[in-house]
Protein backbone atom coordinates (compact mmCIF):
# COMPACT_ATOMS: atom_id res chain seq x y z
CA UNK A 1 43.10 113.72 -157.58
CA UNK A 2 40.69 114.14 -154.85
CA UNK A 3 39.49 112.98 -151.26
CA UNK A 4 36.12 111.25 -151.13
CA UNK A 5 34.21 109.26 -148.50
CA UNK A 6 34.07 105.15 -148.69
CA UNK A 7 31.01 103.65 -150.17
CA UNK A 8 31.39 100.85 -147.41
CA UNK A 9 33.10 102.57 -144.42
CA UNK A 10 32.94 106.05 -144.97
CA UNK A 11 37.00 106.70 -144.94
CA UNK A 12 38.40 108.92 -146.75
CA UNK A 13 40.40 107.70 -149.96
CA UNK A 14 41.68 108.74 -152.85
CA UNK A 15 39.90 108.79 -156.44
CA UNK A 16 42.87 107.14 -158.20
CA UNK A 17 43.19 104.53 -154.92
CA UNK A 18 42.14 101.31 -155.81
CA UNK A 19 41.11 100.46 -153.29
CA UNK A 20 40.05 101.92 -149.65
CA UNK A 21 42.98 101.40 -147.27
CA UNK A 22 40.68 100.66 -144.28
CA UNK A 23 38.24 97.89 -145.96
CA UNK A 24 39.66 97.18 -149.40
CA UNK A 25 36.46 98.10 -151.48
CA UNK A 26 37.01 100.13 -154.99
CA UNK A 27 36.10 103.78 -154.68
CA UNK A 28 32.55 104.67 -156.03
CA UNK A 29 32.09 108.25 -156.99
CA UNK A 30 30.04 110.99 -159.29
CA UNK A 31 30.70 114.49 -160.16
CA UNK A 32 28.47 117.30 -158.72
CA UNK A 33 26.08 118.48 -161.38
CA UNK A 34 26.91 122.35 -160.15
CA UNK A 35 30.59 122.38 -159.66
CA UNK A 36 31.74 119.08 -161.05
CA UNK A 37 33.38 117.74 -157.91
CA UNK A 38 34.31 113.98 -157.34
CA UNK A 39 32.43 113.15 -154.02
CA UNK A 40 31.30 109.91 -152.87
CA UNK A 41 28.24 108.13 -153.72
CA UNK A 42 26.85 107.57 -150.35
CA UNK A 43 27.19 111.50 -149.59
CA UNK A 44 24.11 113.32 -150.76
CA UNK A 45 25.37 116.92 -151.04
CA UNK A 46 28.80 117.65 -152.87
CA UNK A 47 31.23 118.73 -150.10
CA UNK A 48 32.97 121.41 -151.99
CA UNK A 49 29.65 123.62 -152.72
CA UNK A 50 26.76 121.93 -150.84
CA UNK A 51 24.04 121.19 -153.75
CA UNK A 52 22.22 118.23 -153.45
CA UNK A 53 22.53 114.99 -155.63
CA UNK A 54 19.19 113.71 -155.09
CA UNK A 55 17.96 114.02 -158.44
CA UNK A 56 20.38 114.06 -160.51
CA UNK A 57 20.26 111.78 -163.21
CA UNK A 58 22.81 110.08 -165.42
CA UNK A 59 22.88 112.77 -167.82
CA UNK A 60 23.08 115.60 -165.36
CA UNK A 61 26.19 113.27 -164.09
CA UNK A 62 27.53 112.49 -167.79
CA UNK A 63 27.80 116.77 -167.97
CA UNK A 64 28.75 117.20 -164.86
CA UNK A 65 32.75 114.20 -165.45
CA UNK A 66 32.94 116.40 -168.75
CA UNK A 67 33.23 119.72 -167.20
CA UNK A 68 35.40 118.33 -165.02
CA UNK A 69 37.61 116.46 -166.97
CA UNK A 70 37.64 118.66 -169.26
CA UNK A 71 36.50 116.23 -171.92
CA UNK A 72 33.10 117.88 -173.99
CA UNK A 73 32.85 114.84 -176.71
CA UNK A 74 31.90 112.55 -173.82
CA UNK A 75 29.23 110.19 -174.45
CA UNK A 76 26.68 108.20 -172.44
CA UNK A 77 28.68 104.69 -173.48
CA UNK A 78 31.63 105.95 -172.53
CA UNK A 79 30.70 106.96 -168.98
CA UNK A 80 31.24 105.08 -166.14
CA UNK A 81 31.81 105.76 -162.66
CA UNK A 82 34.46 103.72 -162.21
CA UNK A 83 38.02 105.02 -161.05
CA UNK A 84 40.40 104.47 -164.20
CA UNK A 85 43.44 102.31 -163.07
CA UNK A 86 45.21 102.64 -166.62
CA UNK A 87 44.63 103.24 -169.85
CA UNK A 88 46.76 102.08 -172.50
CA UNK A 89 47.78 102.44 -176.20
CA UNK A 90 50.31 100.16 -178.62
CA UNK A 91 53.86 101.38 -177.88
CA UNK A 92 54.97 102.61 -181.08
CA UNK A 93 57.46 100.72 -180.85
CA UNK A 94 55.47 97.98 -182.23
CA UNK A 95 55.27 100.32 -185.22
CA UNK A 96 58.86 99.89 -185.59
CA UNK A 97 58.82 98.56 -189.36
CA UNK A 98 55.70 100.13 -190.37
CA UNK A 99 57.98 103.33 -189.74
CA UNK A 100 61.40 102.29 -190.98
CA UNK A 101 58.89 101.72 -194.52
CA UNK A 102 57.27 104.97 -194.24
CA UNK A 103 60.57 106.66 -193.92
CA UNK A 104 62.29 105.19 -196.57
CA UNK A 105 59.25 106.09 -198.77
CA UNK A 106 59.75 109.89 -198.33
CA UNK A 107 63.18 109.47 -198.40
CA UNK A 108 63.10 107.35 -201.78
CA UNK A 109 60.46 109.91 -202.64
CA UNK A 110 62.64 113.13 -201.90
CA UNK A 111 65.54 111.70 -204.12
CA UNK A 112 63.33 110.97 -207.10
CA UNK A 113 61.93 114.85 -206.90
CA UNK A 114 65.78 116.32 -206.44
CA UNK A 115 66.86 113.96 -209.25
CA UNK A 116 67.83 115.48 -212.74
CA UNK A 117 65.29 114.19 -214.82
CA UNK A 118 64.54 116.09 -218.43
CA UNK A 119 61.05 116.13 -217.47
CA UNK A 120 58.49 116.54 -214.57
CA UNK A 121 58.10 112.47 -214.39
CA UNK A 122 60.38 112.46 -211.53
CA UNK A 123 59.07 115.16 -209.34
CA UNK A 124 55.45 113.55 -210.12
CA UNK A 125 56.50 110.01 -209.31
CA UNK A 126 58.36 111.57 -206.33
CA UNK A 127 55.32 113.66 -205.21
CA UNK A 128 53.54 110.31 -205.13
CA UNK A 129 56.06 108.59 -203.18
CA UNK A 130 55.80 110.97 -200.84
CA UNK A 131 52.05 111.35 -200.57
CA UNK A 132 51.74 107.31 -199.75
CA UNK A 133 54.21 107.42 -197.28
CA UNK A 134 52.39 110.58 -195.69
CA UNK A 135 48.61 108.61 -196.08
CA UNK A 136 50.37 105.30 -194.54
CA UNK A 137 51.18 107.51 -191.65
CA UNK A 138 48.43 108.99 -191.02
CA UNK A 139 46.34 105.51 -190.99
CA UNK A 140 49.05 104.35 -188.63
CA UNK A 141 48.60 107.36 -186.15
CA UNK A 142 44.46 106.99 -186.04
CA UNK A 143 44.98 103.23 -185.72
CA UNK A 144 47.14 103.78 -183.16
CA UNK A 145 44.97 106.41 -181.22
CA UNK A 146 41.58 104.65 -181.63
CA UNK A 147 42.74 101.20 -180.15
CA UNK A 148 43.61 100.93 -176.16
CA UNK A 149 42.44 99.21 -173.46
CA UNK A 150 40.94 100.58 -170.06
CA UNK A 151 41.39 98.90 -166.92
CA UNK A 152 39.07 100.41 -163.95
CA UNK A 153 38.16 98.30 -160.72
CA UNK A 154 35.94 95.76 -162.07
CA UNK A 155 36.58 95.71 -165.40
CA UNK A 156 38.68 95.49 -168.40
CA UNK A 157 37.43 97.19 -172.12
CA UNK A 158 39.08 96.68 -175.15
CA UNK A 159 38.00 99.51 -178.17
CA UNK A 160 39.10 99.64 -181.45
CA UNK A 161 38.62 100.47 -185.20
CA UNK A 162 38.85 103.91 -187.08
CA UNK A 163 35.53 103.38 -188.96
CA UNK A 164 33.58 100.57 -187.85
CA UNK A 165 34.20 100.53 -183.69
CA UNK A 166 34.16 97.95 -181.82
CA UNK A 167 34.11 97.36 -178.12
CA UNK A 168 34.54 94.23 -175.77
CA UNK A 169 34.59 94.10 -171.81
CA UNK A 170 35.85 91.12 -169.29
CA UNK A 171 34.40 91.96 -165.95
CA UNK A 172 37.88 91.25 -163.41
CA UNK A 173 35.87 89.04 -161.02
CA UNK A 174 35.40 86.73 -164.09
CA UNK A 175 38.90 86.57 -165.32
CA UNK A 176 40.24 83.05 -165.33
CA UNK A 177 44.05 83.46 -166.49
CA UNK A 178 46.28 86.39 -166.81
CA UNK A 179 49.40 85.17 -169.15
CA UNK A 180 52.25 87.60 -170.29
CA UNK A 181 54.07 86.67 -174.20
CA UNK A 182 57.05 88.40 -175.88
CA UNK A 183 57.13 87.31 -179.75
CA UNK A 184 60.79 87.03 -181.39
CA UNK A 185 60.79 90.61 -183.24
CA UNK A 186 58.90 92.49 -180.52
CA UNK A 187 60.97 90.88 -177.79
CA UNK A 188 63.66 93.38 -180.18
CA UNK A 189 61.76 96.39 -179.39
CA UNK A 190 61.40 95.95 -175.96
CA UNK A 191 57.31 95.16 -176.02
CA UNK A 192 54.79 92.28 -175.56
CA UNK A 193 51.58 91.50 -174.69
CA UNK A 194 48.93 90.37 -172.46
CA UNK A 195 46.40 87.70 -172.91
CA UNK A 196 43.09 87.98 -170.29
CA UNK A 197 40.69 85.33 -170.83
CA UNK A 198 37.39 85.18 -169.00
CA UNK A 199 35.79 81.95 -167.17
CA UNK A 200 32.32 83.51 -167.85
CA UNK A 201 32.73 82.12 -171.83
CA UNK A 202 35.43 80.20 -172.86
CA UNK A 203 35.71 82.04 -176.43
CA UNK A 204 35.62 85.49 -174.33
CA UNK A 205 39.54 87.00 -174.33
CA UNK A 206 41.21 90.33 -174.67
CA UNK A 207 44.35 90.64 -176.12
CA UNK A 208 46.51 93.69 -174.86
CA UNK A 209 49.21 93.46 -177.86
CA UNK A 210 52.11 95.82 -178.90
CA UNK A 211 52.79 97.51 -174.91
CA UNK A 212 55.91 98.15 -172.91
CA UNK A 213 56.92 96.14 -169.09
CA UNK A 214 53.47 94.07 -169.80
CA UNK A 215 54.67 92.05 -166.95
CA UNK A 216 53.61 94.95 -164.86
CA UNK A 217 50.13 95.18 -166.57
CA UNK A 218 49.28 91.86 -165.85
CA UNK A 219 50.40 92.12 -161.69
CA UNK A 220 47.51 95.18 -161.97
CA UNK A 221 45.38 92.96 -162.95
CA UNK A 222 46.14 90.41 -161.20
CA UNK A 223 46.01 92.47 -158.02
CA UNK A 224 42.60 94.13 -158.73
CA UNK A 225 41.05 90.48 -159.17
CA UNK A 226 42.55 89.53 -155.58
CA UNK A 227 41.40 92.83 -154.23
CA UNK A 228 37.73 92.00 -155.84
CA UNK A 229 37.34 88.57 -155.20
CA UNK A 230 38.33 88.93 -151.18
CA UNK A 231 35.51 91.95 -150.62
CA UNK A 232 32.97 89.90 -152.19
């Protein structure tokens, strides 16, 4: 976290505010190109070692958030200079059958193998018992890891997909209704999800499925839009 000048009023506010406590507008920063620093757009030096930001370009700036975060893979569609509210993956606990099933495979799987059978048929059919339930795993880790949803101050994106990616944004200031639904099993586990749908297109909705207290997801939204719509 870091200290960085208002791109309205020029107080000082936080990088994970989100908002300025003075005037209420979003915090708009970049990353020195030297030092990789979060300083304030309007400033034209970096505070922290004095080079100037004149002309730097995007790229110089899309180096500059992965030095500092630490994060080399970065790429140009994934940058953005807006302050990251939350990011958020599927609880596993949505996963709760998928992994009851994947543990009764190995265990089904380790019996088989320790079983006394005259020949290897058991310890094969075991092996491959075990060898699903390891693959079905897997699958259900990348799933989980390549879909989540990012919420920053003016919008919300929704990515996806292991092979074949697929990415879809709401801007906040277009949201029309935020509503919050727990179905009957995953009410069990504790999880629910949130439904965002834009008034830009009536089709246009993001579904944030599978997540813990989504009651409190939705009031961030909810709360950015306000924040948004009364500095406009």
């Amino acid at each position: 976290m870091a200290l960085i000048a208002c791109s309205n009023c020029g107080h000082q506010v936080s990088t994970k505010a989100p908002r300025c406590p003075e005037c209420g507008t979003p915090p708009q920063f970049r990353f020195c190109t030297r030092c990789g620093n979060p300083f304030g757009k309007r400033e034209k030096r970096c505070p922290a070692c004095g080079t100037s930001q004149d002309e730097a370009s995007p790229e110089d700036n899309l180096q500059a958030r992965s030095r500092s975060s630490g994060f080399s893979n970065l790429t140009e569609e994934e940058y953005t200079d807006e302050p990251e509210l939350l990011r958020i993956h599927p609880s596993w606990r949505a996963y709760s059958f998928q992994l009851c099933f994947i543990l009764l495979y190995v265990l089904f799987g380790v019996s088989v193998m320790l079983a006394n059978f005259p020949d290897l048929s058991g310890q094969v059919f075991g092996g491959v018992c075990v060898f699903v339930a390891g693959s079905w795993a897997w699958l259900l880790c990348s799933w989980r890891k390549n879909r989540y949803w990012v919420i920053t101050t003016s919008r919300i994106t929704e990515s996806r997909g292991i092979v074949a990616r697929s990415k879809r944004e709401i801007e906040i200031q277009d949201i029309r209704a935020v509503d919050v639904g727990f179905g009957f099993w995953a009410r069990l586990f504790a999880v629910g999800h949130v439904i965002v749908s834009s008034a830009a297109r009536d089709d246009s909705s993001i579904i944030i499925v599978g997540i813990r207290h989504p009651e409190r997801v939705a009031k961030l939204i909810r709360d950015t839009r306000r924040t948004i719509r009364s500095t406009a």
